[in-house]
Protein backbone atom coordinates (compact mmCIF):
# COMPACT_ATOMS: atom_id res chain seq x y z
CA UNK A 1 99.20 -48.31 49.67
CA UNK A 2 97.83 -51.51 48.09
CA UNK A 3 94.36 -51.03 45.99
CA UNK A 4 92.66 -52.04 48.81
CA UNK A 5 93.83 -50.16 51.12
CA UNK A 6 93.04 -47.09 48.60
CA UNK A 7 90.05 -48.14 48.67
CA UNK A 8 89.19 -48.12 52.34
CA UNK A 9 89.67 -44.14 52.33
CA UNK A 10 86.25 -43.52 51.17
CA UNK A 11 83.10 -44.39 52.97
CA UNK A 12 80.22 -46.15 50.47
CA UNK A 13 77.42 -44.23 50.60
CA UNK A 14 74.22 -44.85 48.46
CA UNK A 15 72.76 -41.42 47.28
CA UNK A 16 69.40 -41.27 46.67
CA UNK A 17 65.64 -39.87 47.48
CA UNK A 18 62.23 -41.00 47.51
CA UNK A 19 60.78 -42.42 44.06
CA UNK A 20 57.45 -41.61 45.28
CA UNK A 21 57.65 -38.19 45.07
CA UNK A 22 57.76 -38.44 41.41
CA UNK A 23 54.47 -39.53 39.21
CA UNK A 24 55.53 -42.33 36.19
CA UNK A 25 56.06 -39.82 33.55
CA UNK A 26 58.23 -38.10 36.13
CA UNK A 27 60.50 -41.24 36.68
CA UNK A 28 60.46 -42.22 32.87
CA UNK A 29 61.75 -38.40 32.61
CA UNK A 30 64.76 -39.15 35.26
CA UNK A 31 65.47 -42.35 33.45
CA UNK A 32 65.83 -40.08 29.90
CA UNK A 33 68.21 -38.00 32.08
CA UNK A 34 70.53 -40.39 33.79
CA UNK A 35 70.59 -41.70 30.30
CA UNK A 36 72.06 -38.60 28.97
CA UNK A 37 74.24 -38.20 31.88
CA UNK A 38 75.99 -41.60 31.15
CA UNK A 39 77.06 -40.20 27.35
CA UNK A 40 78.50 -37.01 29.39
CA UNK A 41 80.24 -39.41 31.75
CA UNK A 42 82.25 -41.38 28.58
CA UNK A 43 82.87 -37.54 27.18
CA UNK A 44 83.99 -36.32 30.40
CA UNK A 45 86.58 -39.63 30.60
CA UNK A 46 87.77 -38.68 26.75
CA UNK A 47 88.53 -35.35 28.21
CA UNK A 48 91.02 -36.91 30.46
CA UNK A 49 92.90 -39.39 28.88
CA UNK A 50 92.16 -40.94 25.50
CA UNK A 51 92.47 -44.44 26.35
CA UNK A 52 90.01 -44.28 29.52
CA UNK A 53 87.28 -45.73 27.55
CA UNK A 54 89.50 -48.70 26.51
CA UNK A 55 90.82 -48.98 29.67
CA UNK A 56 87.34 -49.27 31.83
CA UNK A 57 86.18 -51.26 29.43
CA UNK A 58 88.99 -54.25 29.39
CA UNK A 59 88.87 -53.64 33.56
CA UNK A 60 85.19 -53.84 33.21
CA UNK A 61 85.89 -57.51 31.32
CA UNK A 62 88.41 -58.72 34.03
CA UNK A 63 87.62 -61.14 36.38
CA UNK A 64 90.66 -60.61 38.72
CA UNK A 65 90.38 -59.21 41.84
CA UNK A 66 92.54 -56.53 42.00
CA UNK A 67 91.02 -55.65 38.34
CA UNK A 68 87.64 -54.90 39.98
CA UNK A 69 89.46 -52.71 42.62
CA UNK A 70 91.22 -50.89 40.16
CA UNK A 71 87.86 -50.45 38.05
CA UNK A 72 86.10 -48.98 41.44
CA UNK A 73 88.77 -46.85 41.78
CA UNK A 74 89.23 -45.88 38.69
CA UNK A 75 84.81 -44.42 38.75
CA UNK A 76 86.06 -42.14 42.25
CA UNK A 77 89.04 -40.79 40.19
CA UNK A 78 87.89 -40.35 36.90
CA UNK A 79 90.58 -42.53 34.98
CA UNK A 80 93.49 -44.18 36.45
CA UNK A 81 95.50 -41.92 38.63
CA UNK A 82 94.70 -41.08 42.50
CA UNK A 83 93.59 -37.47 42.84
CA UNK A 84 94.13 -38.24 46.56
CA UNK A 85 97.58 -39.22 46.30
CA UNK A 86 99.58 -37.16 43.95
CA UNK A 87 97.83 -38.44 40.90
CA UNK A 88 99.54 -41.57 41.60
CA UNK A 89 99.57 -44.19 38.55
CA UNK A 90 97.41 -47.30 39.44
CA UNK A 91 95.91 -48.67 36.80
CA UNK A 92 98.61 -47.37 33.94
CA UNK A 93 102.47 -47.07 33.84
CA UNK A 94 102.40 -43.10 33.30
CA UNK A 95 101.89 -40.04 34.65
CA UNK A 96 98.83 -38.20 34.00
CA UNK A 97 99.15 -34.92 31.49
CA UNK A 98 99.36 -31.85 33.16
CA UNK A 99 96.87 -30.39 30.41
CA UNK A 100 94.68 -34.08 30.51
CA UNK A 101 93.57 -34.50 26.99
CA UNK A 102 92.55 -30.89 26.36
CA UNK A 103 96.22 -30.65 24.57
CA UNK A 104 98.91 -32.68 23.07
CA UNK A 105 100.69 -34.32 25.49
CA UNK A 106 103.69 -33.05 24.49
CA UNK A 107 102.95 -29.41 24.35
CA UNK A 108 104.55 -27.07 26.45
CA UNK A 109 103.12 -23.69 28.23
CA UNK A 110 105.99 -22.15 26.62
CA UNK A 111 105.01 -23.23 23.30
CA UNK A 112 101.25 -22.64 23.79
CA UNK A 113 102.17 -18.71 24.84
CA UNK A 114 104.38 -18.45 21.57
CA UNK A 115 102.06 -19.58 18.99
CA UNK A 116 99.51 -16.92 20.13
CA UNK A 117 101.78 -14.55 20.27
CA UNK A 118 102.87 -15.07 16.85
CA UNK A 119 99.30 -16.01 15.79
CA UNK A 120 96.69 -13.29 17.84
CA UNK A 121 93.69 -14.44 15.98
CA UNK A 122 93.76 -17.70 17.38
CA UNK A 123 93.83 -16.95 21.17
CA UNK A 124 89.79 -16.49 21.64
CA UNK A 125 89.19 -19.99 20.23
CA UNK A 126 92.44 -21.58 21.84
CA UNK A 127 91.82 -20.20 25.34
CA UNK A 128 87.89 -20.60 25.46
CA UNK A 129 86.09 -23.44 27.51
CA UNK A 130 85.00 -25.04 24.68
CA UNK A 131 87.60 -26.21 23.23
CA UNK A 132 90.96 -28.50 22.40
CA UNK A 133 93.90 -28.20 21.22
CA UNK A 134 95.54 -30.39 18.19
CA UNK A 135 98.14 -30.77 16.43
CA UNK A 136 97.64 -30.31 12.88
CA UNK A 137 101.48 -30.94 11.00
CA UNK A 138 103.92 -28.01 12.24
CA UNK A 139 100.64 -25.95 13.17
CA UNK A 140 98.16 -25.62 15.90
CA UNK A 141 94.62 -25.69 15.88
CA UNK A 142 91.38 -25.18 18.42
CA UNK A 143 88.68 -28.35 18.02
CA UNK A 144 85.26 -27.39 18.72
CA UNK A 145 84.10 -29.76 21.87
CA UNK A 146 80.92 -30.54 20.00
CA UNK A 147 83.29 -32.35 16.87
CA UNK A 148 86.28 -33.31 19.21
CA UNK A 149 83.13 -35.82 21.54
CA UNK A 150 80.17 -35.99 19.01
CA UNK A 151 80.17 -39.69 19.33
CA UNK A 152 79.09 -39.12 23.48
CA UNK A 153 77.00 -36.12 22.59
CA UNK A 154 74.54 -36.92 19.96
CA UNK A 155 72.94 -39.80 22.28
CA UNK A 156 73.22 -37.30 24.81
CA UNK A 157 71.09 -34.65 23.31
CA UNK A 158 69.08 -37.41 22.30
CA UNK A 159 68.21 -38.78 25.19
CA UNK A 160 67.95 -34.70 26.83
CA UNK A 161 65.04 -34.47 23.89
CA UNK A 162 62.99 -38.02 24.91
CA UNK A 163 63.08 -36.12 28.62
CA UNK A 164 61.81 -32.95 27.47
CA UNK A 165 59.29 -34.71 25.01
CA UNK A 166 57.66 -36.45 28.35
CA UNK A 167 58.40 -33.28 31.21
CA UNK A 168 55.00 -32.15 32.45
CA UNK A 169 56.73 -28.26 33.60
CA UNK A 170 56.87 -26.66 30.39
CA UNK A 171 60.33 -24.40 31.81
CA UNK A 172 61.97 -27.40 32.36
CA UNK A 173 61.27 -28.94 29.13
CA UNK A 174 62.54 -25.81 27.49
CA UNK A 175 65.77 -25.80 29.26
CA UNK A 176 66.36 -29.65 27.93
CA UNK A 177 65.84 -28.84 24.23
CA UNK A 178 67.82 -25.38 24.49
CA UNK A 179 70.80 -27.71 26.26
CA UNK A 180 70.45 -30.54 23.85
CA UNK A 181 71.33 -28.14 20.77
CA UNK A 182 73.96 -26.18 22.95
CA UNK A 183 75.98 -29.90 23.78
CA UNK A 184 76.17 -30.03 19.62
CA UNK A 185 76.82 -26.52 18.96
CA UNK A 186 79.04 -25.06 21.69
CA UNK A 187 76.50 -22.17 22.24
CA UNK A 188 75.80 -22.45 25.72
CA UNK A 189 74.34 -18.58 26.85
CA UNK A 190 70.43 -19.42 26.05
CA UNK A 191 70.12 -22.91 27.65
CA UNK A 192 72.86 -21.48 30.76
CA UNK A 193 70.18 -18.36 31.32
CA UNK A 194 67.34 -20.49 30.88
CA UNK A 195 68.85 -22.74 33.44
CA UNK A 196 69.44 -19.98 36.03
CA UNK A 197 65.55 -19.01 35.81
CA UNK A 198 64.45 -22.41 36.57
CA UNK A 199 63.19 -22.81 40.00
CA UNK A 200 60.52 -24.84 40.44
CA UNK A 201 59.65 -28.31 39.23
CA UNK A 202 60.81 -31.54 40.74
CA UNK A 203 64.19 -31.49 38.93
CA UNK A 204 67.53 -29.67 39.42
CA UNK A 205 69.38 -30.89 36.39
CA UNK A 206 72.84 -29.60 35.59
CA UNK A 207 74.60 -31.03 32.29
CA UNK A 208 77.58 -29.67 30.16
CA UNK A 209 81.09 -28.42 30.50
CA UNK A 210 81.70 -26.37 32.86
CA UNK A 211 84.63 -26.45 35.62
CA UNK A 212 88.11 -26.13 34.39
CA UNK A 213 89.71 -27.63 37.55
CA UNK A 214 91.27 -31.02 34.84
CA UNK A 215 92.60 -28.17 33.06
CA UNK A 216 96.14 -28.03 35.14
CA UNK A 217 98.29 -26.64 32.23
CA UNK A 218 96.39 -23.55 31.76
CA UNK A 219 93.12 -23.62 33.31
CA UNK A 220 91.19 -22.90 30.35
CA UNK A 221 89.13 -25.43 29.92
CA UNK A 222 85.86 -26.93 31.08
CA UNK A 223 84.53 -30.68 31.66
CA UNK A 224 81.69 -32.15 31.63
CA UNK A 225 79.50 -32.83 33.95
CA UNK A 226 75.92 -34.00 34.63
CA UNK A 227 73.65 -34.15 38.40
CA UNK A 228 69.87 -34.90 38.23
CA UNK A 229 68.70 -34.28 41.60
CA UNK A 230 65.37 -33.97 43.09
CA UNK A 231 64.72 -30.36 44.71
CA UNK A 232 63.85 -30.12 48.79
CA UNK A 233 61.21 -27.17 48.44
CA UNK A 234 61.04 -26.50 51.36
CA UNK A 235 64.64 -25.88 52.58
CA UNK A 236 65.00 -24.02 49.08
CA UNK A 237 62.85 -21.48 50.54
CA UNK A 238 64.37 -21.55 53.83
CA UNK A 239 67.77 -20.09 51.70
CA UNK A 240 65.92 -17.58 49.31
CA UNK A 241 66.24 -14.58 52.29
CA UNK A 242 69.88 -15.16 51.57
CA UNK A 243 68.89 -13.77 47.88
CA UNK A 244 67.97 -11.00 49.64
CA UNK A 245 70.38 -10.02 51.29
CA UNK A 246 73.39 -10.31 48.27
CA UNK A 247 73.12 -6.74 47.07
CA UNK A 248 74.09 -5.73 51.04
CA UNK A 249 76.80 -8.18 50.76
CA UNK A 250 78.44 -7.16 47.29
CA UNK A 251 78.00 -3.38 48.92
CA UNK A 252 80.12 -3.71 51.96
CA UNK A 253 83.20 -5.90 50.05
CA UNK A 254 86.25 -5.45 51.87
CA UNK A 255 87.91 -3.69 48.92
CA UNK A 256 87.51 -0.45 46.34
CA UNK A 257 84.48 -0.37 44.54
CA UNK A 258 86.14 -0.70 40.98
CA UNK A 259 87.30 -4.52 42.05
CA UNK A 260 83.55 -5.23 43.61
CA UNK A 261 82.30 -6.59 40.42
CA UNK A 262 78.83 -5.89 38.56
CA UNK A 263 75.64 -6.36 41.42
CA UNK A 264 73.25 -6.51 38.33
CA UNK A 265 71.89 -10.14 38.16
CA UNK A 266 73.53 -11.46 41.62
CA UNK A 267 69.43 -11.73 42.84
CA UNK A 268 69.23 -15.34 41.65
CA UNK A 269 67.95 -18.82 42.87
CA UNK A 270 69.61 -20.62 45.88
CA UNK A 271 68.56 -24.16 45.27
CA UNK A 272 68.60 -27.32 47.94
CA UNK A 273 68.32 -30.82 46.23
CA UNK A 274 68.89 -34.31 47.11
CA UNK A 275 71.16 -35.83 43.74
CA UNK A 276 69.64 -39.80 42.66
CA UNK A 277 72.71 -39.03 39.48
CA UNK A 278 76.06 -37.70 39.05
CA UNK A 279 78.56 -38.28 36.40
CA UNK A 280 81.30 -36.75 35.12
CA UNK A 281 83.68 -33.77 36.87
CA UNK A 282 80.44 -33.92 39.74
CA UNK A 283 81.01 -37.93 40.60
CA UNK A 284 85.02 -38.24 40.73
CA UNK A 285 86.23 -37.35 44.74
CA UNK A 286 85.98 -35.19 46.05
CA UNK A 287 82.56 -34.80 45.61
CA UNK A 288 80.76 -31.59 45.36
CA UNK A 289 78.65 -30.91 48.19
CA UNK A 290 78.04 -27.67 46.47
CA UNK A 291 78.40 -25.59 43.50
CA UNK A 292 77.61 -22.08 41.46
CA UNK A 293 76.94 -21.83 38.18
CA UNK A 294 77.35 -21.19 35.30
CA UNK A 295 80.96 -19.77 35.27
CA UNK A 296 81.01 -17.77 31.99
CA UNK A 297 81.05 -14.08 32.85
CA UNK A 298 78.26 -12.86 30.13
CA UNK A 299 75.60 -14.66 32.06
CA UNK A 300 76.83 -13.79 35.66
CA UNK A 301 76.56 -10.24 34.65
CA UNK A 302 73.01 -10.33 33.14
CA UNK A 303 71.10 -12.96 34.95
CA UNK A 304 73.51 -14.10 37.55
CA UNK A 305 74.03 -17.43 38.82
CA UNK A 306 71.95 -20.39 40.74
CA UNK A 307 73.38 -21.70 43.95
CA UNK A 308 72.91 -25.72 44.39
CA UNK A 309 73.60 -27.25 47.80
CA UNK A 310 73.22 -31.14 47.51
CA UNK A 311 71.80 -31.50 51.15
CA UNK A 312 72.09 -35.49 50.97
CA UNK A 313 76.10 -34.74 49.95
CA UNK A 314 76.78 -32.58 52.49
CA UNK A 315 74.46 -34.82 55.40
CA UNK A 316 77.10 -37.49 53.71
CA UNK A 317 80.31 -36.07 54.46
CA UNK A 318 79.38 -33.63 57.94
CA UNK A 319 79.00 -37.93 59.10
CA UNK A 320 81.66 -39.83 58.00
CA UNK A 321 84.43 -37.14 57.35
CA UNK A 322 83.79 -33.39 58.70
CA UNK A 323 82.46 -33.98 62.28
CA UNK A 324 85.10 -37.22 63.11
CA UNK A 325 88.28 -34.64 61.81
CA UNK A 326 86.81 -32.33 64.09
CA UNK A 327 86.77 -33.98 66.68
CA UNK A 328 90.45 -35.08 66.51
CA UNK A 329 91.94 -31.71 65.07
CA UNK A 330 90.17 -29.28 67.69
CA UNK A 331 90.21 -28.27 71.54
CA UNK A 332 87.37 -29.94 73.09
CA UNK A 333 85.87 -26.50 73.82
CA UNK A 334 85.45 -25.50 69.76
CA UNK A 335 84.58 -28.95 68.63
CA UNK A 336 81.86 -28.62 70.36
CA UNK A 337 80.29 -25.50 68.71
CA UNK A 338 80.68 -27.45 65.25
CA UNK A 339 77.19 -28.06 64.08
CA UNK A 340 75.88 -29.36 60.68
CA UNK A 341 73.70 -26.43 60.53
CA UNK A 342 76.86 -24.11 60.78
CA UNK A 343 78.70 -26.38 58.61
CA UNK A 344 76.13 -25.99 55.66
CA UNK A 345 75.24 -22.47 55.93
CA UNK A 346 79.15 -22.21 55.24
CA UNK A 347 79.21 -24.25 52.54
CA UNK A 348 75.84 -21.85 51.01
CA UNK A 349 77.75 -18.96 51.83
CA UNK A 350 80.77 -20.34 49.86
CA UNK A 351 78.50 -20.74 47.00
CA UNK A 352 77.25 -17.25 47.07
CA UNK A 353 80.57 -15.63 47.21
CA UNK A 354 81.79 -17.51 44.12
CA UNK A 355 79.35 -14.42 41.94
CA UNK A 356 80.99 -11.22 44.65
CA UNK A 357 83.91 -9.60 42.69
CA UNK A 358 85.01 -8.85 39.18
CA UNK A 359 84.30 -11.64 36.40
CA UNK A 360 85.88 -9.20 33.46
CA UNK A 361 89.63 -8.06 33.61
CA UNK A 362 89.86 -4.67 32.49
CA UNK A 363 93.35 -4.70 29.63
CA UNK A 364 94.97 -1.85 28.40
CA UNK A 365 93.40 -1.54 25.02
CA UNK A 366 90.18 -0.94 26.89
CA UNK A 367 88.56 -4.00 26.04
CA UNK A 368 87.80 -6.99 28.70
CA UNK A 369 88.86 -10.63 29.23
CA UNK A 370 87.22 -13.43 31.76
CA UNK A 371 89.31 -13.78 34.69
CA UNK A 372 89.93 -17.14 34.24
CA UNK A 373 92.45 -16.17 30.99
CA UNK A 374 94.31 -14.11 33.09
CA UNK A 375 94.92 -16.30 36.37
CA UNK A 376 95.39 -19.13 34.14
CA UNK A 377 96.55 -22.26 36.40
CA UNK A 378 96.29 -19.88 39.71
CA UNK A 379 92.61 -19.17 38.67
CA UNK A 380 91.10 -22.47 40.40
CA UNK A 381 93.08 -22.22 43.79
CA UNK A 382 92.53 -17.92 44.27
CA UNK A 383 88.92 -18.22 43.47
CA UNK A 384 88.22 -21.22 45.93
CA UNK A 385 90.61 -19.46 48.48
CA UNK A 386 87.99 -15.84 47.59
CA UNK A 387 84.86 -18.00 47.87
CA UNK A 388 85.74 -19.25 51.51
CA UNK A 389 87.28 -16.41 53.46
CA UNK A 390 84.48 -13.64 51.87
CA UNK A 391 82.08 -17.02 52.49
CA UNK A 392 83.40 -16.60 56.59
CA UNK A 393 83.42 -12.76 56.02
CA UNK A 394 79.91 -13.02 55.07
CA UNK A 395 78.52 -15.68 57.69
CA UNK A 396 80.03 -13.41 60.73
CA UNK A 397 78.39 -10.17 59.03
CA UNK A 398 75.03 -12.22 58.90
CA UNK A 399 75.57 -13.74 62.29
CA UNK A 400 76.19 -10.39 63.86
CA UNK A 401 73.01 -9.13 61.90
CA UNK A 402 71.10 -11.83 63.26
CA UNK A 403 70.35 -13.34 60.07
CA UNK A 404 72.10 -16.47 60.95
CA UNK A 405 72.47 -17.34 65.58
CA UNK A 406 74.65 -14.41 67.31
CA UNK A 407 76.78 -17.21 68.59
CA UNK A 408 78.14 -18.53 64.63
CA UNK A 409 80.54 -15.33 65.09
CA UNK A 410 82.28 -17.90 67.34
CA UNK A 411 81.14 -21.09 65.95
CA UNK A 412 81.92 -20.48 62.02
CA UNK A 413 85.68 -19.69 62.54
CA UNK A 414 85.74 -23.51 64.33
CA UNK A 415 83.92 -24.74 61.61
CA UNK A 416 86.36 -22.99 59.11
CA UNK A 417 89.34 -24.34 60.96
CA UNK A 418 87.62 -28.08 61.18
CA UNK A 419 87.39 -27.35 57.29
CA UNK A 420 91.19 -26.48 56.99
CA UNK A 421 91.93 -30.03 57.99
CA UNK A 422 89.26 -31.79 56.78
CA UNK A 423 90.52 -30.21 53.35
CA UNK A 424 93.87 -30.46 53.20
CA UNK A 425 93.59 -34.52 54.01
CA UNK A 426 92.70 -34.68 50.35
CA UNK A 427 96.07 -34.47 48.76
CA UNK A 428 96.30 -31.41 47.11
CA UNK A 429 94.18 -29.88 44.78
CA UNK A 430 92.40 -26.25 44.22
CA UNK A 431 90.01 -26.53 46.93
CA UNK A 432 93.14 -27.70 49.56
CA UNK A 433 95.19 -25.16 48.18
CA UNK A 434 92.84 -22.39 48.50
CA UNK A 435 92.54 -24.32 52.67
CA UNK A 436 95.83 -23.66 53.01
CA UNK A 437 96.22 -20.37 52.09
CA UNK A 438 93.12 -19.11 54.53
CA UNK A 439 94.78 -21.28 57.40
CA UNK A 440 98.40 -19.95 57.35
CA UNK A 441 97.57 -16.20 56.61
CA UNK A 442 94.98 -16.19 59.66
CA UNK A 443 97.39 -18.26 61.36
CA UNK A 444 100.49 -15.65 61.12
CA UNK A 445 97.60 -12.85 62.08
CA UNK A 446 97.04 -14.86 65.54
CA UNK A 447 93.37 -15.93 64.49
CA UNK A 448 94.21 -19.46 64.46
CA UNK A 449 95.99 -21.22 67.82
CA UNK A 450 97.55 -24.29 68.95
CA UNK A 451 97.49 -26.07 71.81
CA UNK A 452 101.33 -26.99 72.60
CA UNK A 453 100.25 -29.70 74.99
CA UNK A 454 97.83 -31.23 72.63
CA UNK A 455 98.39 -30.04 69.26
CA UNK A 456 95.01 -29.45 68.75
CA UNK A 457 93.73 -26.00 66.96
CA UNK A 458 91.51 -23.63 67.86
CA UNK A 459 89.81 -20.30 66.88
CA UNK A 460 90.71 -16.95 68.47
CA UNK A 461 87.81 -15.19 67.64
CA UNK A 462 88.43 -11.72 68.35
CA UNK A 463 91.82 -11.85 65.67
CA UNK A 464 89.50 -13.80 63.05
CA UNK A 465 87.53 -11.04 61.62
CA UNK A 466 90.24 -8.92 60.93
CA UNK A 467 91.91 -11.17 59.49
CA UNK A 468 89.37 -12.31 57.72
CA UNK A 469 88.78 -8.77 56.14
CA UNK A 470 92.19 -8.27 55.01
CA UNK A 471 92.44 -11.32 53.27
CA UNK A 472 89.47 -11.01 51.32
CA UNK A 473 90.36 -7.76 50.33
CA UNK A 474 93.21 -9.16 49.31
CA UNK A 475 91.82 -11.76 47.19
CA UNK A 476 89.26 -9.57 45.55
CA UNK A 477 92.08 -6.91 44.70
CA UNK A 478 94.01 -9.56 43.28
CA UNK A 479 91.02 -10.89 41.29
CA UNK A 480 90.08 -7.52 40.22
CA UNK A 481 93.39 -6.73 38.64
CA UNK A 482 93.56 -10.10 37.45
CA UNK A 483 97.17 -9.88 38.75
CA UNK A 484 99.23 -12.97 37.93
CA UNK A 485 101.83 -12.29 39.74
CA UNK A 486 100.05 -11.37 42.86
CA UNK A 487 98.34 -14.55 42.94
CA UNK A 488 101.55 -16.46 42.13
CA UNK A 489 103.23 -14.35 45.38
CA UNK A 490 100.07 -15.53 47.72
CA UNK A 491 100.20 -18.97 46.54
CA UNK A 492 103.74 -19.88 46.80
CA UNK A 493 104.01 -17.84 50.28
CA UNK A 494 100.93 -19.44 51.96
CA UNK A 495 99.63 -22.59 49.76
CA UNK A 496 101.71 -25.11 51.89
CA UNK A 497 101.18 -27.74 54.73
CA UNK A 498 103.12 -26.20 57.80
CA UNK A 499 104.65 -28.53 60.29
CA UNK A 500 102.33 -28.39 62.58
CA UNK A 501 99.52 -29.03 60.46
CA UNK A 502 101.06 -31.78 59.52
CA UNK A 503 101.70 -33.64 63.28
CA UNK A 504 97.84 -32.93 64.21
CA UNK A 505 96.58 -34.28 60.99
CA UNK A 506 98.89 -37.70 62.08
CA UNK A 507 96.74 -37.68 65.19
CA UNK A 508 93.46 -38.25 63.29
CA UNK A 509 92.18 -41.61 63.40
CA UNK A 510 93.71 -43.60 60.26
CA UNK A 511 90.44 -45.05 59.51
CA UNK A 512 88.73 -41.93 59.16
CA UNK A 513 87.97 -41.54 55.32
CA UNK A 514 88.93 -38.80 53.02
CA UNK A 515 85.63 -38.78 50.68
CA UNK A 516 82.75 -40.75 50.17
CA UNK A 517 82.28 -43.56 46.84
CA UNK A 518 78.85 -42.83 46.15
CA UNK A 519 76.63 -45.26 44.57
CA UNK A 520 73.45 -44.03 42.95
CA UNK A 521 70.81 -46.62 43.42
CA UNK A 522 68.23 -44.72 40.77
CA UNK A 523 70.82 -45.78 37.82
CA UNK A 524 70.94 -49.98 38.68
């Protein structure tokens, strides 16, 4: 592919929401914020690759063509390899580190593993979120984020104080000075459960590190990211029965109690916002049409988590990507039960089965260690794989409760399978990964079909739910042993495209896009 024709695989979307539902000080406050979230963007690019700033900056400069293509491409990718293609080299002549800038380039997993095991005091700080790796002589040594990216952070915080200083909701304003000290300390726990508890206001503002999907040598640790978004009350509301409903949920788990998880502090906000901002891990494709947070254990145990569907995201994408793939990769008969409705009560449910199971892996000195340290590079892929089958597990329990219409127990498995393909068009990463695990284990149960005269796909409904039930078991059990080796069986048994897959997915239309290249028209 030529830049251009890289280019052409995302639909331009502007992402935005009414400025009059916001008073002056209200807009000078969003201004303060997209202000702060350009600092987290540079950090975010430092976390990558240490010459991203350079290099944006001389593209940035260029006046030749292909320069400017590169430079647009280089905003959807977050630095200058394709996510959608292999991590394919376009703008430099070398492959991107497996470990990003997190470690030295050079560093092996085989030489990570044997300096903590010859130095045990060091594995807390060198396996945390919040931290890098350097090279210091013959030694290693863990950088705190907050001195590693000061020069991003400080006018960061900064500009997170100027917002709070003018915020008329007095929670709000809290939450920005609590997360302006946490982005130069590292401490994240106040501002995180201070974040959780705010639900009202005209702002959903996420900022910080947080998702260690960059992190492909280990999966340690987190980037930054930043979303100012104004908050749809009403279809917040709408969601908050869902609340309701989660200790019922976490209760009736597919698996043994012990590997269910804590239910203290899963009764938290579901949240529906339209995003004017996004920088960071939330702009680069694919973009998030959803996400739960925070992901440190501590908090999901005590206060829980907050749920944020980005309604104009997901409007976005069911458009231009989901419903078109559907259409091509289904019978006529299922396609037709897709709705965007169905669609984004998945995509909630997904959400809210990111906080069912265990967060804290139980070790054999008795003491605990977050789940993440013990899937290591398996983490990302088994937890998105655990968030959409118990997410499907979930909508046909509520469907068949009548929470959700009786006739989703027929509708969501379509919409999951649409999802399968719609997914593993993206070229490769957690979230296909975890797609193509769910397709071929329901697949080799007989819940998912193919038309030998048209290749196209559909949903055997009676086989899906117990399929879907023994998977998520399985996925929970593995998540609640923290079992390495489990995971690494499931993902190297199921976590590839099968041939068949692969011939319907040639049938979609070429110039179907994979992702959307946002532009925000509130930061111009």
């Amino acid at each position: 592919m030529d830049l251009a024709q890289r280019l052409a695989r995302f639909a331009p979307v502007e992402l935005t929401a009414e400025r009059g539902r916001l008073s002056a000080r209200e807009q000078a406050v969003a201004e303060h914020l997209i202000s702060a979230g350009r600092r987290i963007g540079d950090a975010y690019l430092c976390q990558i690759w240490p010459g991203n700033l350079a290099l944006r900056e001389r593209l940035a400069a260029s006046p030749g063509p292909e320069d400017r293509l590169r430079l647009r491409l280089f905003e959807l990718m977050g630095g200058p390899w394709d996510t959608m293609d292999q991590r394919f080299p376009f703008a430099v002549d070398h492959p991107r580190p497996a470990g990003a800038a997190f470690y030295p380039e050079d560093l092996t997993k085989e030489e990570l593993t044997a300096w903590l095991e010859q130095h045990p005091a060091d594995r807390a700080a060198f396996s945390g979120y919040f931290s890098v790796i350097r090279r210091r002589g013959a030694a290693l040594a863990a950088v705190p984020f907050h001195e590693e990216y000061r020069e991003h952070l400080e006018p960061a915080a900064q500009s997170l104080e100027e917002a709070a200083r003018l915020a008329d909701y007095p929670p709000l304003a809290e939450y920005l000075r609590l997360r302006a000290r946490a982005l130069l300390d590292d401490d994240y726990f106040e501002s995180d459960c201070a974040w959780v508890a705010l639900q009202d206001g005209p702002f959903e503002v996420v900022v910080g590190p947080y998702e260690v999907y960059d992190d492909g040598l280990f999966g340690y640790k987190a980037s930054y990211e930043c979303m100012v978004a104004l908050r749809d009350v009403e279809e917040s509301a709408r969601f908050r029965a869902v609340v309701d409903a989660l200790p019922t949920l976490h209760a009736r788990l597919p698996v043994a109690p012990e590997y269910r998880g804590r239910v203290a502090g899963l009764a938290s906000p579901i949240v529906v916002a339209d995003t004017v901002y996004n920088s960071g891990q939330l702009t680069k494709v694919a973009i998030a049409t959803a996400f739960v947070l925070p992901n440190d254990a501590r908090i999901r145990t005590t206060v829980g988590t907050k749920k944020v569907m980005i309604k104009n995201v997901a409007r976005a994408k069911f458009a231009n990507i989901f419903y078109p793939v559907t259409l091509d990769v289904l019978t006529p008969e299922q396609a037709a039960m897709v709705t965007f409705e169905d669609y984004f009560a998945h995509v909630l449910l997904h959400e809210v089965s990111h906080a069912l199971g265990e967060r804290n892996i139980l070790q054999p000195d008795g003491s605990r260690i977050p789940l993440h340290q013990t899937l290591r590079d398996l983490y990302s892929p088994i937890e998105e794989c655990k968030a959409d089958i118990v997410g499907l597990y979930n909508v046909l329990f509520l469907a068949g409760e009548g929470f959700f219409p009786r006739e989703w127990r027929e509708s969501a498995p379509a919409t999951y399978v649409a999802g399968c393909f719609r997914m593993a068009r993206t070229g490769g990463g957690a979230h296909a990964r975890a797609n193509l695990i769910g397709f071929n284990f329901l697949r080799e149960r007989g819940a998912i079909r193919q038309d030998a005269a048209t290749g196209r796909f559909w949903a055997e409904a009676s086989a899906v739910g117990p399929a879907v039930e023994e998977l998520s078991g399985t996925l929970l059990q593995i998540e609640g042993r923290g079992d390495y080796a489990a995971a690494q069986a499931l993902v190297q048994r199921y976590a590839f495209m099968p041939p068949e897959m692969e011939q319907t997915l040639a049938q979609v239309r070429p110039d179907l896009p994979l992702d959307l290249a946002p532009t925000f028209p509130w930061a111009t």
